[in-house]
PDB file of N, CA and C in Angstrom:
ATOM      1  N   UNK A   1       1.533  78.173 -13.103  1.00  0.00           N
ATOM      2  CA  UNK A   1       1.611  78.224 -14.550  1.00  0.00           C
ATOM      3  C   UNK A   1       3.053  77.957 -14.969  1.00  0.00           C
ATOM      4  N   UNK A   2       3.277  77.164 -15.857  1.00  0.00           N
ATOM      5  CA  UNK A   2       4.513  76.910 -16.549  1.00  0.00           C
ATOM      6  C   UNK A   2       4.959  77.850 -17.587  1.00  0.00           C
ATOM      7  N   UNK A   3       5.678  78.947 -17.241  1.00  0.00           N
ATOM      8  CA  UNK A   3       6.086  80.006 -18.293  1.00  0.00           C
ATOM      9  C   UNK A   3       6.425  79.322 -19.820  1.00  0.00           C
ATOM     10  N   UNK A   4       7.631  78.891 -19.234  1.00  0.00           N
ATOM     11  CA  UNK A   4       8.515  78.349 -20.366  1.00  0.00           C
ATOM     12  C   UNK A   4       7.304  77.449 -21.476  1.00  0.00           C
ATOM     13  N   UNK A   5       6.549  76.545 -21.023  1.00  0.00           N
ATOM     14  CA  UNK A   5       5.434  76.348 -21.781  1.00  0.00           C
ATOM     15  C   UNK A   5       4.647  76.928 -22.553  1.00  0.00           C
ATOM     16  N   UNK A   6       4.536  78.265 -22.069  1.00  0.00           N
ATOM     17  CA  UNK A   6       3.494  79.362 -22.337  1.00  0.00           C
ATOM     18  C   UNK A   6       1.886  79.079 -21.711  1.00  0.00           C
ATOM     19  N   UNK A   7       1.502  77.831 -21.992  1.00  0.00           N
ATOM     20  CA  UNK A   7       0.397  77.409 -21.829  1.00  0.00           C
ATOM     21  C   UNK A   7      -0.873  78.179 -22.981  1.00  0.00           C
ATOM     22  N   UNK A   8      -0.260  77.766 -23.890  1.00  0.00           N
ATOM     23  CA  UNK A   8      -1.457  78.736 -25.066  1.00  0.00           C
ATOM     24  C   UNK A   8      -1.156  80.508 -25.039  1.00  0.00           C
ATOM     25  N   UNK A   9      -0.224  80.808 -24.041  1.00  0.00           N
ATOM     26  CA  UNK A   9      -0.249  82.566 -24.216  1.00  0.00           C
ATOM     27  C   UNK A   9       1.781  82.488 -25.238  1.00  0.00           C
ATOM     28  N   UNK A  10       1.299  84.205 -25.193  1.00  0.00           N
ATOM     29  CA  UNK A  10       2.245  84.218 -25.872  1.00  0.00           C
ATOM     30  C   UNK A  10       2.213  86.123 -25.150  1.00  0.00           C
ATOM     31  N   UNK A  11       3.793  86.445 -24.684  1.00  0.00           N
ATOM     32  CA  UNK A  11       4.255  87.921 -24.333  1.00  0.00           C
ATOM     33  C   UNK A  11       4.403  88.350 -26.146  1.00  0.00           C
ATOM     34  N   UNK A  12       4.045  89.717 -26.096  1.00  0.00           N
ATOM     35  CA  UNK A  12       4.012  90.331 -27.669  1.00  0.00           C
ATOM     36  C   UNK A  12       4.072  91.938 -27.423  1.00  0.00           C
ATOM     37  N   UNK A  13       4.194  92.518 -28.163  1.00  0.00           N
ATOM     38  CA  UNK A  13       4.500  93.841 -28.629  1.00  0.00           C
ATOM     39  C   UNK A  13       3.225  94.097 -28.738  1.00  0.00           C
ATOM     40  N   UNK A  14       2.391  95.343 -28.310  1.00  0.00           N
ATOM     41  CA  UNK A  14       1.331  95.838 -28.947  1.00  0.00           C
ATOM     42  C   UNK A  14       0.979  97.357 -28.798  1.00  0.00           C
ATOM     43  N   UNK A  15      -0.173  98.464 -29.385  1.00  0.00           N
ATOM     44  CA  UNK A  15      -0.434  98.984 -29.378  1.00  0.00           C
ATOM     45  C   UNK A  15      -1.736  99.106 -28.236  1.00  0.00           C
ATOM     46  N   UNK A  16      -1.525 100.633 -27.156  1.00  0.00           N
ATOM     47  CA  UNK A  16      -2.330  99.994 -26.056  1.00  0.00           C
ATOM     48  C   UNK A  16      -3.860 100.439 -26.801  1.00  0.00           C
ATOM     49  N   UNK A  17      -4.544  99.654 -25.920  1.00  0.00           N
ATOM     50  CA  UNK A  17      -5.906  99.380 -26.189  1.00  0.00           C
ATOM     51  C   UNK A  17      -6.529  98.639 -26.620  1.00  0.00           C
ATOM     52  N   UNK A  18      -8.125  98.001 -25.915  1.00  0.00           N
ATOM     53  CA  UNK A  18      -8.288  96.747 -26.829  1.00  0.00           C
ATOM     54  C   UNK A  18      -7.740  96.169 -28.300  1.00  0.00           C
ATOM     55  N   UNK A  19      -8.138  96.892 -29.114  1.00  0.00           N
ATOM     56  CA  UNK A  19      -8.214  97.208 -30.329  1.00  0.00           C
ATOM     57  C   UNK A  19      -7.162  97.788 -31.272  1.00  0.00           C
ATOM     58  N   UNK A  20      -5.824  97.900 -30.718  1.00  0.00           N
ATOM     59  CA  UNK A  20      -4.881  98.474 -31.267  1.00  0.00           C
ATOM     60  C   UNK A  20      -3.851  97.858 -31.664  1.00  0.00           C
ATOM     61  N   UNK A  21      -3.164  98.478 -32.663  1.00  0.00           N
ATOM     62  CA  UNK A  21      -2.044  97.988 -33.245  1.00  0.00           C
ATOM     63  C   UNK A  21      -0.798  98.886 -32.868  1.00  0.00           C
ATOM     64  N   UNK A  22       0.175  98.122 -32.970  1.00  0.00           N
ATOM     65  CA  UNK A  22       1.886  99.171 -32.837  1.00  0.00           C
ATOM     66  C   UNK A  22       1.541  99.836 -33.776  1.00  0.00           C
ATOM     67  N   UNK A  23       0.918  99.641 -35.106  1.00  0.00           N
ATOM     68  CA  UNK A  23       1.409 100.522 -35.726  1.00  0.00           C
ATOM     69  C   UNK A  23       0.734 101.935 -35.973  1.00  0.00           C
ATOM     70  N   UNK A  24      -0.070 102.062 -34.753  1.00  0.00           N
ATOM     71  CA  UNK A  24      -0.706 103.235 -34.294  1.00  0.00           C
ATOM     72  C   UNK A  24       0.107 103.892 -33.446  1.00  0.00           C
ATOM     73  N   UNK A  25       1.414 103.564 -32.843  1.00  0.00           N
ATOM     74  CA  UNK A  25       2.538 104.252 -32.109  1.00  0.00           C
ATOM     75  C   UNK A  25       3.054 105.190 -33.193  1.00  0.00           C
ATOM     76  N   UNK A  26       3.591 106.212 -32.749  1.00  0.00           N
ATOM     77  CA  UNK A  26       4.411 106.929 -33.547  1.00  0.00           C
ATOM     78  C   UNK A  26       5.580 107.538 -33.068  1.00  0.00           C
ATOM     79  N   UNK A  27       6.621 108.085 -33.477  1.00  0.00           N
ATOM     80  CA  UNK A  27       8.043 108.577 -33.288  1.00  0.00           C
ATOM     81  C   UNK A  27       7.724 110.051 -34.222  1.00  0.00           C
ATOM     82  N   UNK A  28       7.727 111.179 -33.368  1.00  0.00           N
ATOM     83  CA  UNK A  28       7.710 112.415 -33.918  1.00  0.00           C
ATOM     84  C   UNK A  28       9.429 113.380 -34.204  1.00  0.00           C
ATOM     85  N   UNK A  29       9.713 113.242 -35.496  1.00  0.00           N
ATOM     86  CA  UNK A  29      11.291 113.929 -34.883  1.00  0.00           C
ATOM     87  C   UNK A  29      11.742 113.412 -33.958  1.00  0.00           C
ATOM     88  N   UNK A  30      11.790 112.323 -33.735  1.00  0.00           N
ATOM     89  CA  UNK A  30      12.901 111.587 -33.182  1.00  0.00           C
ATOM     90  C   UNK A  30      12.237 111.413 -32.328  1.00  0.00           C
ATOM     91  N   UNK A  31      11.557 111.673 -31.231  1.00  0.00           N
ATOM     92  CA  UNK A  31      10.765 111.821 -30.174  1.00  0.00           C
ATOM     93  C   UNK A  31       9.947 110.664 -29.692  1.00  0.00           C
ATOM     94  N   UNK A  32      10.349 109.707 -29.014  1.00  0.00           N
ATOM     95  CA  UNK A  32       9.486 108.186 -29.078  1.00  0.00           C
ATOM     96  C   UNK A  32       8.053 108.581 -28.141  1.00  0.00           C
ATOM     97  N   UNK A  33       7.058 108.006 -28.542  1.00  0.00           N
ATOM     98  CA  UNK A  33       5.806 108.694 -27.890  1.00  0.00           C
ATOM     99  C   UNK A  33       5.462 106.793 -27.299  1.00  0.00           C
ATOM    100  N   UNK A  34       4.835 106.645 -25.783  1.00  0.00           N
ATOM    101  CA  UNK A  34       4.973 105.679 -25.259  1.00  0.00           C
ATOM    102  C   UNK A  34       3.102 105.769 -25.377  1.00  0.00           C
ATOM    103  N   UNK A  35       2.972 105.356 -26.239  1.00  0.00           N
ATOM    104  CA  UNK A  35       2.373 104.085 -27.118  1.00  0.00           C
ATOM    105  C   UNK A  35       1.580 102.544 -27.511  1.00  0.00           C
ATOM    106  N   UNK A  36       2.863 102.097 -26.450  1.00  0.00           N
ATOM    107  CA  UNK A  36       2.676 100.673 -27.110  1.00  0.00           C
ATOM    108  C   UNK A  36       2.973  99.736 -25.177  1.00  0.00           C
ATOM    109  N   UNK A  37       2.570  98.631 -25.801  1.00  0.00           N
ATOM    110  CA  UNK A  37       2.769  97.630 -24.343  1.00  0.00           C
ATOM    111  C   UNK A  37       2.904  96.332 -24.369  1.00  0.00           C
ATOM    112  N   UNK A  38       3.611  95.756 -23.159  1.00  0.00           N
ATOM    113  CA  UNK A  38       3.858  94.514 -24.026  1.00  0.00           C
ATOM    114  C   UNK A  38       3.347  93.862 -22.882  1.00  0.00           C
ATOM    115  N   UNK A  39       2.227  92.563 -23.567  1.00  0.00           N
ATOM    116  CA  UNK A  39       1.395  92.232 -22.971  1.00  0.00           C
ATOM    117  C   UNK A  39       1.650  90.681 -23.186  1.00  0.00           C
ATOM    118  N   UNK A  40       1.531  90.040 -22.305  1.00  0.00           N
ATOM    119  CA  UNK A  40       0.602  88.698 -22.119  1.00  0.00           C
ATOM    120  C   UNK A  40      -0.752  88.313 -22.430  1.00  0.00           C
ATOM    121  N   UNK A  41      -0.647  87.496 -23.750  1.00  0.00           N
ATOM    122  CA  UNK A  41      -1.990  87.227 -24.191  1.00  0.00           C
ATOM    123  C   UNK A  41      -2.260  85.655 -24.733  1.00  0.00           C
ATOM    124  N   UNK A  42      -3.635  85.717 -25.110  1.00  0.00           N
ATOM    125  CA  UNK A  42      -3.648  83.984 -25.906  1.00  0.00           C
ATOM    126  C   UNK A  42      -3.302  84.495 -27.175  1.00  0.00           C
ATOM    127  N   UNK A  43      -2.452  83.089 -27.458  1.00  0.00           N
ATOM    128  CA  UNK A  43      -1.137  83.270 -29.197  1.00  0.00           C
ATOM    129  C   UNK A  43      -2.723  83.295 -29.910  1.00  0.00           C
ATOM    130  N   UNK A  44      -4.042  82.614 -29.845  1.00  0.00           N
ATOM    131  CA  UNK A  44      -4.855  82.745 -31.067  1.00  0.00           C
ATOM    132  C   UNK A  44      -5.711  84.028 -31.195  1.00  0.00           C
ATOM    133  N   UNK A  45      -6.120  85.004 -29.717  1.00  0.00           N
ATOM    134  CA  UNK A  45      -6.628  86.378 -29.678  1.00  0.00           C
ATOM    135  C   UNK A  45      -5.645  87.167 -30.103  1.00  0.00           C
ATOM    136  N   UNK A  46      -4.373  87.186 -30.230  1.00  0.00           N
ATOM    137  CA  UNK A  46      -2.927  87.925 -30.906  1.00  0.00           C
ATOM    138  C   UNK A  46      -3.029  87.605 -32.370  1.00  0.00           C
ATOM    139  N   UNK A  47      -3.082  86.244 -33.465  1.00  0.00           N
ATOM    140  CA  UNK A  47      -3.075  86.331 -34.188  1.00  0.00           C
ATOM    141  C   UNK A  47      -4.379  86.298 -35.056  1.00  0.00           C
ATOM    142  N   UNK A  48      -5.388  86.443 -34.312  1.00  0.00           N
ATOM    143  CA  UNK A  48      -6.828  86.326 -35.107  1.00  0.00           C
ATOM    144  C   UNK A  48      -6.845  85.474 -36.019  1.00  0.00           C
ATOM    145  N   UNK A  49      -7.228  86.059 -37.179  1.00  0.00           N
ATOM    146  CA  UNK A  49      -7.532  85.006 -38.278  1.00  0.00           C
ATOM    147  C   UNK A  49      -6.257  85.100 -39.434  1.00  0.00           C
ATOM    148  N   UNK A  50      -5.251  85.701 -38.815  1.00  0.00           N
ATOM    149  CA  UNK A  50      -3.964  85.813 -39.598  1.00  0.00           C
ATOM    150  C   UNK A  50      -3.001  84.588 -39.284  1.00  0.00           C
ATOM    151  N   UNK A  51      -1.942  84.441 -40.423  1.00  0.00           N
ATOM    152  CA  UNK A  51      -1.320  83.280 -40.923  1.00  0.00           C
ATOM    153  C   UNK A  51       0.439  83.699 -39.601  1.00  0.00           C
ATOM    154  N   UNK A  52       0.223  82.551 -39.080  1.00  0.00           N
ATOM    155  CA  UNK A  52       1.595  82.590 -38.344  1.00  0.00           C
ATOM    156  C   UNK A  52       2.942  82.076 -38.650  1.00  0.00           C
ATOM    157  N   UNK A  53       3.725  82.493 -38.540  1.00  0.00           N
ATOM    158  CA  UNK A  53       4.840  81.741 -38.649  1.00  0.00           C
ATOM    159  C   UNK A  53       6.002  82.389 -37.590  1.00  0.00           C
ATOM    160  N   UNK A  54       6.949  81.394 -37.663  1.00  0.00           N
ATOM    161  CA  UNK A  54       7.990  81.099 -36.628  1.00  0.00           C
ATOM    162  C   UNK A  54       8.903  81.681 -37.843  1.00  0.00           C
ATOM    163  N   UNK A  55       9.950  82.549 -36.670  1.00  0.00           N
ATOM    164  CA  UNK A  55      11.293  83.613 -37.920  1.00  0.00           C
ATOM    165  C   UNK A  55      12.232  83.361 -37.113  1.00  0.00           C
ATOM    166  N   UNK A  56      12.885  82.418 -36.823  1.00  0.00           N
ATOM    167  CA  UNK A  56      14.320  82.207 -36.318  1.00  0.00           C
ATOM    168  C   UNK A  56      15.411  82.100 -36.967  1.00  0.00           C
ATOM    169  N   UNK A  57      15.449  83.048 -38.216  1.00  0.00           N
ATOM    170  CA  UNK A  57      16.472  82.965 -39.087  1.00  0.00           C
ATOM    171  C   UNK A  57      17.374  83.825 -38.536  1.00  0.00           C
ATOM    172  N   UNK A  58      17.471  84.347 -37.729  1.00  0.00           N
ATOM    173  CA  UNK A  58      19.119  85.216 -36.825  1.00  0.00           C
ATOM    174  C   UNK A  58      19.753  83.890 -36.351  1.00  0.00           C
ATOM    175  N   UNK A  59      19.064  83.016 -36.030  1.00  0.00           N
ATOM    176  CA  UNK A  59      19.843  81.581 -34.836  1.00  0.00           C
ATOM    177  C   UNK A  59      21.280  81.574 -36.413  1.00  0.00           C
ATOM    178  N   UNK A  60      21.083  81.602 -36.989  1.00  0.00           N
ATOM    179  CA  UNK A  60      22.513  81.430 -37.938  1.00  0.00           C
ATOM    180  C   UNK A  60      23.610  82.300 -38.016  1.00  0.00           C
ATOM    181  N   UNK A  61      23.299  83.800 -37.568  1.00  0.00           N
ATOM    182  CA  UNK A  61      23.795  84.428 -37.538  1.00  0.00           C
ATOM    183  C   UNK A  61      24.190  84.792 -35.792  1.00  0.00           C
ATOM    184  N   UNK A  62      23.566  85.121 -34.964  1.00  0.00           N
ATOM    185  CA  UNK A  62      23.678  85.216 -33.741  1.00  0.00           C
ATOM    186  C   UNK A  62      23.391  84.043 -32.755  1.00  0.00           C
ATOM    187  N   UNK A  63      24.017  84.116 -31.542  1.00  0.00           N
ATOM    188  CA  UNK A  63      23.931  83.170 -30.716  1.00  0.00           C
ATOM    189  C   UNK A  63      22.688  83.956 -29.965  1.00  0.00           C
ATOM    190  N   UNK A  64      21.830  83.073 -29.605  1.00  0.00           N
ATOM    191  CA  UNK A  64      20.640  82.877 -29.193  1.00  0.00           C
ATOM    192  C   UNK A  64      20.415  82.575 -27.368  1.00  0.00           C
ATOM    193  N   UNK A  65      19.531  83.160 -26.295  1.00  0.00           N
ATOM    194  CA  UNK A  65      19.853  82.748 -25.125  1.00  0.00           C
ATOM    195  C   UNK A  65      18.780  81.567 -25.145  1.00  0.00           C
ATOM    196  N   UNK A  66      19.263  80.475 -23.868  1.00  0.00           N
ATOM    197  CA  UNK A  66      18.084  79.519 -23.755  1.00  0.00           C
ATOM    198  C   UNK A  66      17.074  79.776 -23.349  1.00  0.00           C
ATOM    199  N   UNK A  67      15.996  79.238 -23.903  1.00  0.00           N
ATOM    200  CA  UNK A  67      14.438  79.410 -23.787  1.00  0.00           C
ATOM    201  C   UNK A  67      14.100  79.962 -22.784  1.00  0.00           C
ATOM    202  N   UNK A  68      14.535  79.171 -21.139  1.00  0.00           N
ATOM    203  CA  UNK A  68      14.084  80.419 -20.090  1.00  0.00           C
ATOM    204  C   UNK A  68      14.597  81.176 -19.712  1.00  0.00           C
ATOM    205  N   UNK A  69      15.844  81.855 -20.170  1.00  0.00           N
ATOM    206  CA  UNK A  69      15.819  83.091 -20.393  1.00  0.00           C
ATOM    207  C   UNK A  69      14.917  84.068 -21.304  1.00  0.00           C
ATOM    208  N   UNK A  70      15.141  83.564 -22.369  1.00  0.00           N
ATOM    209  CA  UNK A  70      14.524  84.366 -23.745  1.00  0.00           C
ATOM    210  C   UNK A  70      13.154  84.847 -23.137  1.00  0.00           C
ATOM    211  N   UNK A  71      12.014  84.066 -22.197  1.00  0.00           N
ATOM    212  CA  UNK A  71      10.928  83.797 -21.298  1.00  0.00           C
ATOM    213  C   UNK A  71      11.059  85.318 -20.231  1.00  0.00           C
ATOM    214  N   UNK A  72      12.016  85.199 -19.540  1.00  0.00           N
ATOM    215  CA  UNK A  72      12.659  86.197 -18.287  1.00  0.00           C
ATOM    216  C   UNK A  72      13.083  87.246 -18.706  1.00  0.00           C
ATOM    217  N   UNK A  73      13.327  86.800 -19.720  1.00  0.00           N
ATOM    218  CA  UNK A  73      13.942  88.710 -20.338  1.00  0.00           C
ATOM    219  C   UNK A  73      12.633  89.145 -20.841  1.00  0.00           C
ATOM    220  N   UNK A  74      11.264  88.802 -21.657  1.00  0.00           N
ATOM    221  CA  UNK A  74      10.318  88.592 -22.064  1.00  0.00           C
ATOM    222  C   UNK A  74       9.272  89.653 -21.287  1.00  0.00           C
ATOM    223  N   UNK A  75       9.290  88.776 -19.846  1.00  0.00           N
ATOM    224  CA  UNK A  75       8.556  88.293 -18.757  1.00  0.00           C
ATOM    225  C   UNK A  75       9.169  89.907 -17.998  1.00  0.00           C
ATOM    226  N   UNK A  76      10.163  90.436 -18.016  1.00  0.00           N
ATOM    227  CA  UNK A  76      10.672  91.345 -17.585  1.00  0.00           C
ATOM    228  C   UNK A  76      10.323  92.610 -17.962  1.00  0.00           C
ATOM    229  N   UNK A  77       9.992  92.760 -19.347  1.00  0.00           N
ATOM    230  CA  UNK A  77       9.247  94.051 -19.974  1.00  0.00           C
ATOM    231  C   UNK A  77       8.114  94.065 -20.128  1.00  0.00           C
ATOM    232  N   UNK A  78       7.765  93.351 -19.624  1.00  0.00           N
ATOM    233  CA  UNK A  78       5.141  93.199 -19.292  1.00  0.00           C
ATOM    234  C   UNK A  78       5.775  94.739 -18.629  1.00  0.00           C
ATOM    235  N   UNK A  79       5.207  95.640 -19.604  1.00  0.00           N
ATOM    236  CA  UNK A  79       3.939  96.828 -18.931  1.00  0.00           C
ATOM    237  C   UNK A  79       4.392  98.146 -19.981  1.00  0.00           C
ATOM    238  N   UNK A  80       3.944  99.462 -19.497  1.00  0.00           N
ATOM    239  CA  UNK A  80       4.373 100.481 -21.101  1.00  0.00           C
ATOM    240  C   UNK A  80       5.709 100.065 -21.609  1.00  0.00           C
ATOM    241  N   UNK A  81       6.121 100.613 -22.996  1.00  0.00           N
ATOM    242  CA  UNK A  81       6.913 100.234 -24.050  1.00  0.00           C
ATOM    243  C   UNK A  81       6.899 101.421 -24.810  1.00  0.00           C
ATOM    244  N   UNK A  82       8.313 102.181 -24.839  1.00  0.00           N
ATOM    245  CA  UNK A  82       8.462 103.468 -25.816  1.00  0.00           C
ATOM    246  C   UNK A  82       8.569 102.786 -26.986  1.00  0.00           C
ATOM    247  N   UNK A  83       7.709 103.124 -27.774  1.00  0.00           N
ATOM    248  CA  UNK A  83       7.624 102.707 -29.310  1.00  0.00           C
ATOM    249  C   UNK A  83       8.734 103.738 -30.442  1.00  0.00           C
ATOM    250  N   UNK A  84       9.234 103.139 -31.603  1.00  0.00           N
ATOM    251  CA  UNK A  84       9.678 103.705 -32.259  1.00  0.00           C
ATOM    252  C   UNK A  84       9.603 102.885 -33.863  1.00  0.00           C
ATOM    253  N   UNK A  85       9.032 103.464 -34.783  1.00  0.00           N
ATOM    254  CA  UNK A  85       9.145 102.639 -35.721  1.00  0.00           C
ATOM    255  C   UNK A  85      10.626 102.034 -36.484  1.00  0.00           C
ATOM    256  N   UNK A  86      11.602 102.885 -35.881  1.00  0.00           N
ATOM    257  CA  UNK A  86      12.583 103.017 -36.557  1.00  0.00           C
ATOM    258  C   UNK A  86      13.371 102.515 -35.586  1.00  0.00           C
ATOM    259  N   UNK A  87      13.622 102.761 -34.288  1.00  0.00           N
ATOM    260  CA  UNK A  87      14.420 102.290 -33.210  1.00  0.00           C
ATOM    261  C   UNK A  87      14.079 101.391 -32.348  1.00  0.00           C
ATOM    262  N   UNK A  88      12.750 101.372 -32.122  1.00  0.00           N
ATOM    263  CA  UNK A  88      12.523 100.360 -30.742  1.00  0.00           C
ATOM    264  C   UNK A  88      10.765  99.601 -31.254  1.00  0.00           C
ATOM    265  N   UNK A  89      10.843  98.666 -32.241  1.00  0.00           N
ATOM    266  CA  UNK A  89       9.891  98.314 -32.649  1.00  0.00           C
ATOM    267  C   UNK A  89       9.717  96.402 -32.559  1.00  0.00           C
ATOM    268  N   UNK A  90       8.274  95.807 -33.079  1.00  0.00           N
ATOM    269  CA  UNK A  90       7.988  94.529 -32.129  1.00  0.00           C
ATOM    270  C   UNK A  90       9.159  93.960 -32.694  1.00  0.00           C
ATOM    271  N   UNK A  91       9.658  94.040 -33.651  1.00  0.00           N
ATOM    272  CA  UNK A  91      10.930  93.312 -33.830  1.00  0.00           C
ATOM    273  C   UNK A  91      12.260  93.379 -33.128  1.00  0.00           C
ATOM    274  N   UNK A  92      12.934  94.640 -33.075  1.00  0.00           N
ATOM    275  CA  UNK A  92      13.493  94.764 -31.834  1.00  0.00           C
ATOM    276  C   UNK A  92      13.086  94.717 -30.941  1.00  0.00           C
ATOM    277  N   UNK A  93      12.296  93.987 -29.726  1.00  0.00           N
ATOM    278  CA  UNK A  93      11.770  93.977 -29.099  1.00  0.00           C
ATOM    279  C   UNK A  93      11.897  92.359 -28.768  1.00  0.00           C
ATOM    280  N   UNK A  94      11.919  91.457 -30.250  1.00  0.00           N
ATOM    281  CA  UNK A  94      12.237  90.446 -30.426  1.00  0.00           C
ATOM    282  C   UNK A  94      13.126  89.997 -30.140  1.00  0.00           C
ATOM    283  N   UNK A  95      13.906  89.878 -30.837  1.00  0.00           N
ATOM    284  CA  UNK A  95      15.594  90.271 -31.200  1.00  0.00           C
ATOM    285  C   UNK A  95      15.747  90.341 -29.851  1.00  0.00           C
ATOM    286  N   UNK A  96      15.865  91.507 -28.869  1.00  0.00           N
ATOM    287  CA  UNK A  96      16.347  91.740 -27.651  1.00  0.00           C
ATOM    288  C   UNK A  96      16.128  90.627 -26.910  1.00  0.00           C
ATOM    289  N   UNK A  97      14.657  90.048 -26.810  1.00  0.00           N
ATOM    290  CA  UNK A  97      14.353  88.852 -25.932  1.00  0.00           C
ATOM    291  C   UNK A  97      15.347  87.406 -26.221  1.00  0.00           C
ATOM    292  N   UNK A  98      15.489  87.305 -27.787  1.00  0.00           N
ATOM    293  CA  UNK A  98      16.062  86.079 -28.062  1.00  0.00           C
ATOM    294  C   UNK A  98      17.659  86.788 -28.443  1.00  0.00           C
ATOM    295  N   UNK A  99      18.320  87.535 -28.553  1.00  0.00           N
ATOM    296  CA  UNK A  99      19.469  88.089 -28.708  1.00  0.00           C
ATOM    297  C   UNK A  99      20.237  88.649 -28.203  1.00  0.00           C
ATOM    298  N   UNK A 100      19.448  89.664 -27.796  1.00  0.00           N
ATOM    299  CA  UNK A 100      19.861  90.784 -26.407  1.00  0.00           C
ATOM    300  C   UNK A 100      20.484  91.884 -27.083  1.00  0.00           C
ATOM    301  N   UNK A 101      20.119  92.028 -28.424  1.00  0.00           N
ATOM    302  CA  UNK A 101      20.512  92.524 -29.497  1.00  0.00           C
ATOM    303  C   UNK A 101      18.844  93.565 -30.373  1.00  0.00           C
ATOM    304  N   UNK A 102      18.989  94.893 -30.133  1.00  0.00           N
ATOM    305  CA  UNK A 102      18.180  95.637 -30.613  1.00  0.00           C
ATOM    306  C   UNK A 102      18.209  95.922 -32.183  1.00  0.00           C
ATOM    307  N   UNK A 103      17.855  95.110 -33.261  1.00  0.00           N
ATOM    308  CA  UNK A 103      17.913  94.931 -34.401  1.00  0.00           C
ATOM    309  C   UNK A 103      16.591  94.252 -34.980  1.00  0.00           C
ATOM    310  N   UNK A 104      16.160  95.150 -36.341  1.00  0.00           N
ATOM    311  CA  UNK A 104      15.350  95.009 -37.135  1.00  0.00           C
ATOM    312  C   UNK A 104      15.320  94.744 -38.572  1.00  0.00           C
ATOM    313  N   UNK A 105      15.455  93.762 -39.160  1.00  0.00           N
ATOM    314  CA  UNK A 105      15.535  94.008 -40.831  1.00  0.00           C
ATOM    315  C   UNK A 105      14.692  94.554 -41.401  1.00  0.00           C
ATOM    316  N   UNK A 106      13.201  94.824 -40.655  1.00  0.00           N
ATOM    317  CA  UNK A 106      11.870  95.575 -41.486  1.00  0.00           C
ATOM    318  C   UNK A 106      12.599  96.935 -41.793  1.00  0.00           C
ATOM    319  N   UNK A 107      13.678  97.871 -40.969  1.00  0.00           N
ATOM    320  CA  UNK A 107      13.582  98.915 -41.060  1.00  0.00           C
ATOM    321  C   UNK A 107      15.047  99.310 -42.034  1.00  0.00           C
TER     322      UNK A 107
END
């Protein structure tokens, strides 16, 4: 399999269980409750019938690693994931892969 390709998958942030979302993780008093997982999946069973788009608006602000890295660093966190809505969420999670930089503007 050609990572860097993806081949139709896509590594993502999720909430474990068929059926789940991150945003069924929770952070109690600070307390990150492990939650969430980051999985290898097909990009169209990840986005269902929801509208996608591409957010590379940090590349202006931060320097960015090349693709197979961004892939390897990615490829490196497949399996549990301490969730935090506030500290360690799919966006940071993002960010880290393409930045190496734990930062969120949602929050």
């Amino acid at each position: 399999m050609n990572w860097l390709k993806g081949d139709g998958n896509v590594i993502h942030l999720t909430g474990i269980g068929d059926n789940s979302h991150v945003g069924h993780s929770i952070s109690v008093s600070g307390v990150l409750r492990n939650k969430a997982v980051v999985r290898r999946d097909k990009f169209w069973t990840v986005v269902d019938n929801c509208r996608a788009t591409k957010n590379n608006s940090k590349d202006k602000t931060y320097r960015k690693f090349e693709a197979v890295d961004i892939v390897k660093r990615a490829r490196d966190r497949l399996g549990p994931y301490i969730y935090s809505i506030v500290w360690n969420n799919c966006e940071h999670f993002a960010s880290w892969c393409r930045y190496g930089l734990l930062k969120s503007d949602q929050v």
